[in-house]
PDB file of N, CA and C in Angstrom:
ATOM      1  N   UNK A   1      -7.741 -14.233 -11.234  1.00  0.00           N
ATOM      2  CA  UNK A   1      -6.903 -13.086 -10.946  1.00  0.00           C
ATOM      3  C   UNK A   1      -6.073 -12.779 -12.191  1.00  0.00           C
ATOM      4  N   UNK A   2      -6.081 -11.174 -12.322  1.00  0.00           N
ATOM      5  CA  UNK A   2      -5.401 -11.185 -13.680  1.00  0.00           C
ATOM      6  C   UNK A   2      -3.999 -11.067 -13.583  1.00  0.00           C
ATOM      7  N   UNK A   3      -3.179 -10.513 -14.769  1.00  0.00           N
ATOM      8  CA  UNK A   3      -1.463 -10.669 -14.363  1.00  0.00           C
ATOM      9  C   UNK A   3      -1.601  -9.236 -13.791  1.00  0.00           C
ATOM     10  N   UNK A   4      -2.121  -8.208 -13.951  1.00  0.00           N
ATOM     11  CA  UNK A   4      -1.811  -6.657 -13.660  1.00  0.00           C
ATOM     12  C   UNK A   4      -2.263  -6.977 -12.251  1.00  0.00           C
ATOM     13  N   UNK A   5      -3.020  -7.615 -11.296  1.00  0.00           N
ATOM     14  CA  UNK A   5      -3.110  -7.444  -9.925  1.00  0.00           C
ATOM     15  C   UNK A   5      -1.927  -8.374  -9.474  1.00  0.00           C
ATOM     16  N   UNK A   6      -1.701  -9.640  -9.790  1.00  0.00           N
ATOM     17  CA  UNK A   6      -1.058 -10.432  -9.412  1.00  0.00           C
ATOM     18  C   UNK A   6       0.669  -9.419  -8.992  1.00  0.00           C
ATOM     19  N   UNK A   7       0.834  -8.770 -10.662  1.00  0.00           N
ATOM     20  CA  UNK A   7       2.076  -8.032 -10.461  1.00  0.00           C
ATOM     21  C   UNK A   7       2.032  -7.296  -9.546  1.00  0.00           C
ATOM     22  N   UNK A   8       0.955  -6.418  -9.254  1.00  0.00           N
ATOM     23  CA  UNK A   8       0.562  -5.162  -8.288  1.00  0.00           C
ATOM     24  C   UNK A   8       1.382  -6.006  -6.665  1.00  0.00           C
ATOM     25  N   UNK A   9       0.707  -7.201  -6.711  1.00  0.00           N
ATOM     26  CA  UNK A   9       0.655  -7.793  -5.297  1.00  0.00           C
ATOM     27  C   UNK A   9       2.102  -8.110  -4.978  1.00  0.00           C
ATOM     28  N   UNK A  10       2.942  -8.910  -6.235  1.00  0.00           N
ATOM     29  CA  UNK A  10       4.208  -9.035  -6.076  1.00  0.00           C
ATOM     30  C   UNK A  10       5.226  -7.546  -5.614  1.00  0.00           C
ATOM     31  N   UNK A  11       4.477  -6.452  -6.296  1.00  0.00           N
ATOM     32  CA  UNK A  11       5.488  -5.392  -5.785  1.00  0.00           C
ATOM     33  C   UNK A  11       5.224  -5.007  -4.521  1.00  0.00           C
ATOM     34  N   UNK A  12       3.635  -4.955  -4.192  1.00  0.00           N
ATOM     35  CA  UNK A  12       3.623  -4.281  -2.776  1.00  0.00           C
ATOM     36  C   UNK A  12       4.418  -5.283  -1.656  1.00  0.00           C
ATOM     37  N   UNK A  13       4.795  -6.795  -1.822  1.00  0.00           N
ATOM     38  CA  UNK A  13       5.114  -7.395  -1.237  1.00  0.00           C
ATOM     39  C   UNK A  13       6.625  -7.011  -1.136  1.00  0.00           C
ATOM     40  N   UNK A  14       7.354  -7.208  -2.508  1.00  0.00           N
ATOM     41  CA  UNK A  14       8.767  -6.764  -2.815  1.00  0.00           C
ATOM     42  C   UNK A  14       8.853  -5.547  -2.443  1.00  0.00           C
ATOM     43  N   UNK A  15       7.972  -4.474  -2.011  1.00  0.00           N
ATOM     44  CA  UNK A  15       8.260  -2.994  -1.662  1.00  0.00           C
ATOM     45  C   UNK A  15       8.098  -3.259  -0.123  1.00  0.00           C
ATOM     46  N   UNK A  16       7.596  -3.920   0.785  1.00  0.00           N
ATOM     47  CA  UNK A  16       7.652  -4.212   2.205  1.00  0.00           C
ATOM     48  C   UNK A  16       8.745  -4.667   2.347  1.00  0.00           C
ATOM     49  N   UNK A  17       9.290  -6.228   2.010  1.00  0.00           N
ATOM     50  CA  UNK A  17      10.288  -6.372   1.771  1.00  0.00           C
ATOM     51  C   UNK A  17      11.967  -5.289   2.054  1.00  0.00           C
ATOM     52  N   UNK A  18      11.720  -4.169   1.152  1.00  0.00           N
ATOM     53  CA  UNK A  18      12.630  -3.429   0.687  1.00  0.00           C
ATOM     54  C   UNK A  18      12.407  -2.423   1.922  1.00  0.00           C
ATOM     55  N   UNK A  19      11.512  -2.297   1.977  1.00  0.00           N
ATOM     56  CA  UNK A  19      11.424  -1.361   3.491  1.00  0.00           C
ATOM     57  C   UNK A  19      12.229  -1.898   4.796  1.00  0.00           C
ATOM     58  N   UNK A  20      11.695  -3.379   4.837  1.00  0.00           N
ATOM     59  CA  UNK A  20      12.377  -3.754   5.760  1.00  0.00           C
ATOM     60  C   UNK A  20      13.634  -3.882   6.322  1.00  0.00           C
ATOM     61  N   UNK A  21      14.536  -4.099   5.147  1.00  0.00           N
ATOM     62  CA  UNK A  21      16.058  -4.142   4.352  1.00  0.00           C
ATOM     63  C   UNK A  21      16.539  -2.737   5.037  1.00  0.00           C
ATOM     64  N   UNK A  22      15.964  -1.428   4.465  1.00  0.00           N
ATOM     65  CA  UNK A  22      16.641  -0.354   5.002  1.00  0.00           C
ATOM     66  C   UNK A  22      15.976   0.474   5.917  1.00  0.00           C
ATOM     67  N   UNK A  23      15.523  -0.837   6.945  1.00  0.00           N
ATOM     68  CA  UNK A  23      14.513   0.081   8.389  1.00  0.00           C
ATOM     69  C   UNK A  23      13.607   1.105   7.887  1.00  0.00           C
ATOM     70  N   UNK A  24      12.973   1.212   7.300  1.00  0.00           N
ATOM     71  CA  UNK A  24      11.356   2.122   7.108  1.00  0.00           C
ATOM     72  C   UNK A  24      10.200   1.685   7.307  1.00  0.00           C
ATOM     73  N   UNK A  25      10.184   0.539   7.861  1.00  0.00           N
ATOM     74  CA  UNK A  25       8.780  -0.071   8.037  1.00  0.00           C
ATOM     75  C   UNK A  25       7.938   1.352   8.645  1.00  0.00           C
ATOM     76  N   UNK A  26       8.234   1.514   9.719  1.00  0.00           N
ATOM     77  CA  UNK A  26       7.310   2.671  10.515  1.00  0.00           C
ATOM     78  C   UNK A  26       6.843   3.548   9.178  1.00  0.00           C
ATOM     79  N   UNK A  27       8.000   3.877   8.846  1.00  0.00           N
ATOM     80  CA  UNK A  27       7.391   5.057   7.589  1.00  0.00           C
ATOM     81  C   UNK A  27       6.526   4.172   6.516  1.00  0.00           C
ATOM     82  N   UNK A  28       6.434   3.374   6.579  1.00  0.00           N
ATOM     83  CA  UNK A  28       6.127   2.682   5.251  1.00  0.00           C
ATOM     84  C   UNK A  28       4.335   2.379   6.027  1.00  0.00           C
ATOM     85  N   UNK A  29       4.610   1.583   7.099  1.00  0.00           N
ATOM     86  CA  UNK A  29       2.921   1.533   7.372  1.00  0.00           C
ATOM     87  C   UNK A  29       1.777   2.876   7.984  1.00  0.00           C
ATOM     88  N   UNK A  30       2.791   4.155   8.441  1.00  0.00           N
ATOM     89  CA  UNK A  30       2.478   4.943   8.389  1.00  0.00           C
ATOM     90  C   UNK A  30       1.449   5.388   7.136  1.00  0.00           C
ATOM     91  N   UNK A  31       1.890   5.590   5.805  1.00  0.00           N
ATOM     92  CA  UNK A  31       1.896   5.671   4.710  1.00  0.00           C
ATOM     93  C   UNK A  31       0.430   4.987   4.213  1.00  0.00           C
ATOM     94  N   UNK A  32       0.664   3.393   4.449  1.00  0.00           N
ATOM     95  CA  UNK A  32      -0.319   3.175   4.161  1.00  0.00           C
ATOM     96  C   UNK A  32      -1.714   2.946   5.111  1.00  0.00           C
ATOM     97  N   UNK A  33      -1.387   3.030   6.039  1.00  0.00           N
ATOM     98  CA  UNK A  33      -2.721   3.758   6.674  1.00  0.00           C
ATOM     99  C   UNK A  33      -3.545   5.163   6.517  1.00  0.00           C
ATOM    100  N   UNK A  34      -2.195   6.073   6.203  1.00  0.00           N
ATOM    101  CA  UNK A  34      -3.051   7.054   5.500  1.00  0.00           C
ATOM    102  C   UNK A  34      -3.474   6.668   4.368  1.00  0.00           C
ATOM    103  N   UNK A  35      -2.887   6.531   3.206  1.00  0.00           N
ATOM    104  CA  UNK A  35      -3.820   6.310   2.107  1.00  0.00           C
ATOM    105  C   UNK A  35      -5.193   5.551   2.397  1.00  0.00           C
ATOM    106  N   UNK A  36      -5.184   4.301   2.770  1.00  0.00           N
ATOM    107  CA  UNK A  36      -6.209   3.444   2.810  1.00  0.00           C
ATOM    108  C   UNK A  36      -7.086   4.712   3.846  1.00  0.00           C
ATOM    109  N   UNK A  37      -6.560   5.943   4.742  1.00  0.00           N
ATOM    110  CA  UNK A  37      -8.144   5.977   5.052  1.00  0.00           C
ATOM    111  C   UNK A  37      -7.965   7.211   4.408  1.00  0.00           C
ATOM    112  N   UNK A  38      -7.665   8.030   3.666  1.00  0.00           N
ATOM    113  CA  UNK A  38      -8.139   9.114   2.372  1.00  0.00           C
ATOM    114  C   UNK A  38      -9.141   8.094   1.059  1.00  0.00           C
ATOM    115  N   UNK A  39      -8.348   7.072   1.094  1.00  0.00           N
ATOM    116  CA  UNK A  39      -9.437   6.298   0.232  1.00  0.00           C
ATOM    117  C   UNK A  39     -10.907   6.169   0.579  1.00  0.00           C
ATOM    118  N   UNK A  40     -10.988   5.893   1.561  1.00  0.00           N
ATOM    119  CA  UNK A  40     -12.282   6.019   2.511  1.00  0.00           C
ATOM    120  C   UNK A  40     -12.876   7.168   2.476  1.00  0.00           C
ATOM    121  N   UNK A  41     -12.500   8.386   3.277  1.00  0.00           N
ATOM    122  CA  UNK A  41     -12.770   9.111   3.140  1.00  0.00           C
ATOM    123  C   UNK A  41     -13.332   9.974   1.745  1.00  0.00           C
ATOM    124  N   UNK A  42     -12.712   9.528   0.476  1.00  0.00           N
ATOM    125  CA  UNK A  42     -12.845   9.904  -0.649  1.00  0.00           C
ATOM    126  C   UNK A  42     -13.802   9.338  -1.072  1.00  0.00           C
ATOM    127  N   UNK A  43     -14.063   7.857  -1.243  1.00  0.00           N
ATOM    128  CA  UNK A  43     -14.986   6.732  -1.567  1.00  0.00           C
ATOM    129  C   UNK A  43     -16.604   7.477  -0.460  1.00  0.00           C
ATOM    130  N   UNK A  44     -16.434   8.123   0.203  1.00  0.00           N
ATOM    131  CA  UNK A  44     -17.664   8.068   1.228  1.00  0.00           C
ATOM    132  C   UNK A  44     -18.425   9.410   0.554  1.00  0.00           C
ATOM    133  N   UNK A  45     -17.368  10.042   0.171  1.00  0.00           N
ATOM    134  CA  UNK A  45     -17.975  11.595  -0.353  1.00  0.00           C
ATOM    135  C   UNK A  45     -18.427  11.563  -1.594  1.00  0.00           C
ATOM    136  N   UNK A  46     -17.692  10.792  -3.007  1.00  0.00           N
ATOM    137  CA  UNK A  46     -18.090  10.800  -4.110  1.00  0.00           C
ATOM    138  C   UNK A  46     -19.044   9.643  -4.351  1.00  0.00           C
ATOM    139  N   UNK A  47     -19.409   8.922  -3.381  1.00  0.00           N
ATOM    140  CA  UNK A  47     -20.397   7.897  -3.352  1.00  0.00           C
ATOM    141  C   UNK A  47     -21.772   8.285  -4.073  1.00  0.00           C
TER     142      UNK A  47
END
């Protein structure tokens, strides 16, 4: 694993984290359920 994912992983963790702190979770997994399925969706078309 390189340092640029490792860091990636530390922030998405430290950015849940920080959500949690000032109540946004809802908004926050909202969020990433959309992305992850536009990713999909995107990944299926330019395939």
């Amino acid at each position: 694993m390189g340092l640029k994912s490792t860091f990636y992983k530390f922030l998405k963790i430290w950015n849940d984290v920080d959500a949690i702190r000032k109540g946004k979770v809802g908004k926050r997994i909202g969020r990433r359920a959309a992305g992850k399925a536009t990713g999909k969706t995107l990944k299926k078309l330019f395939k």
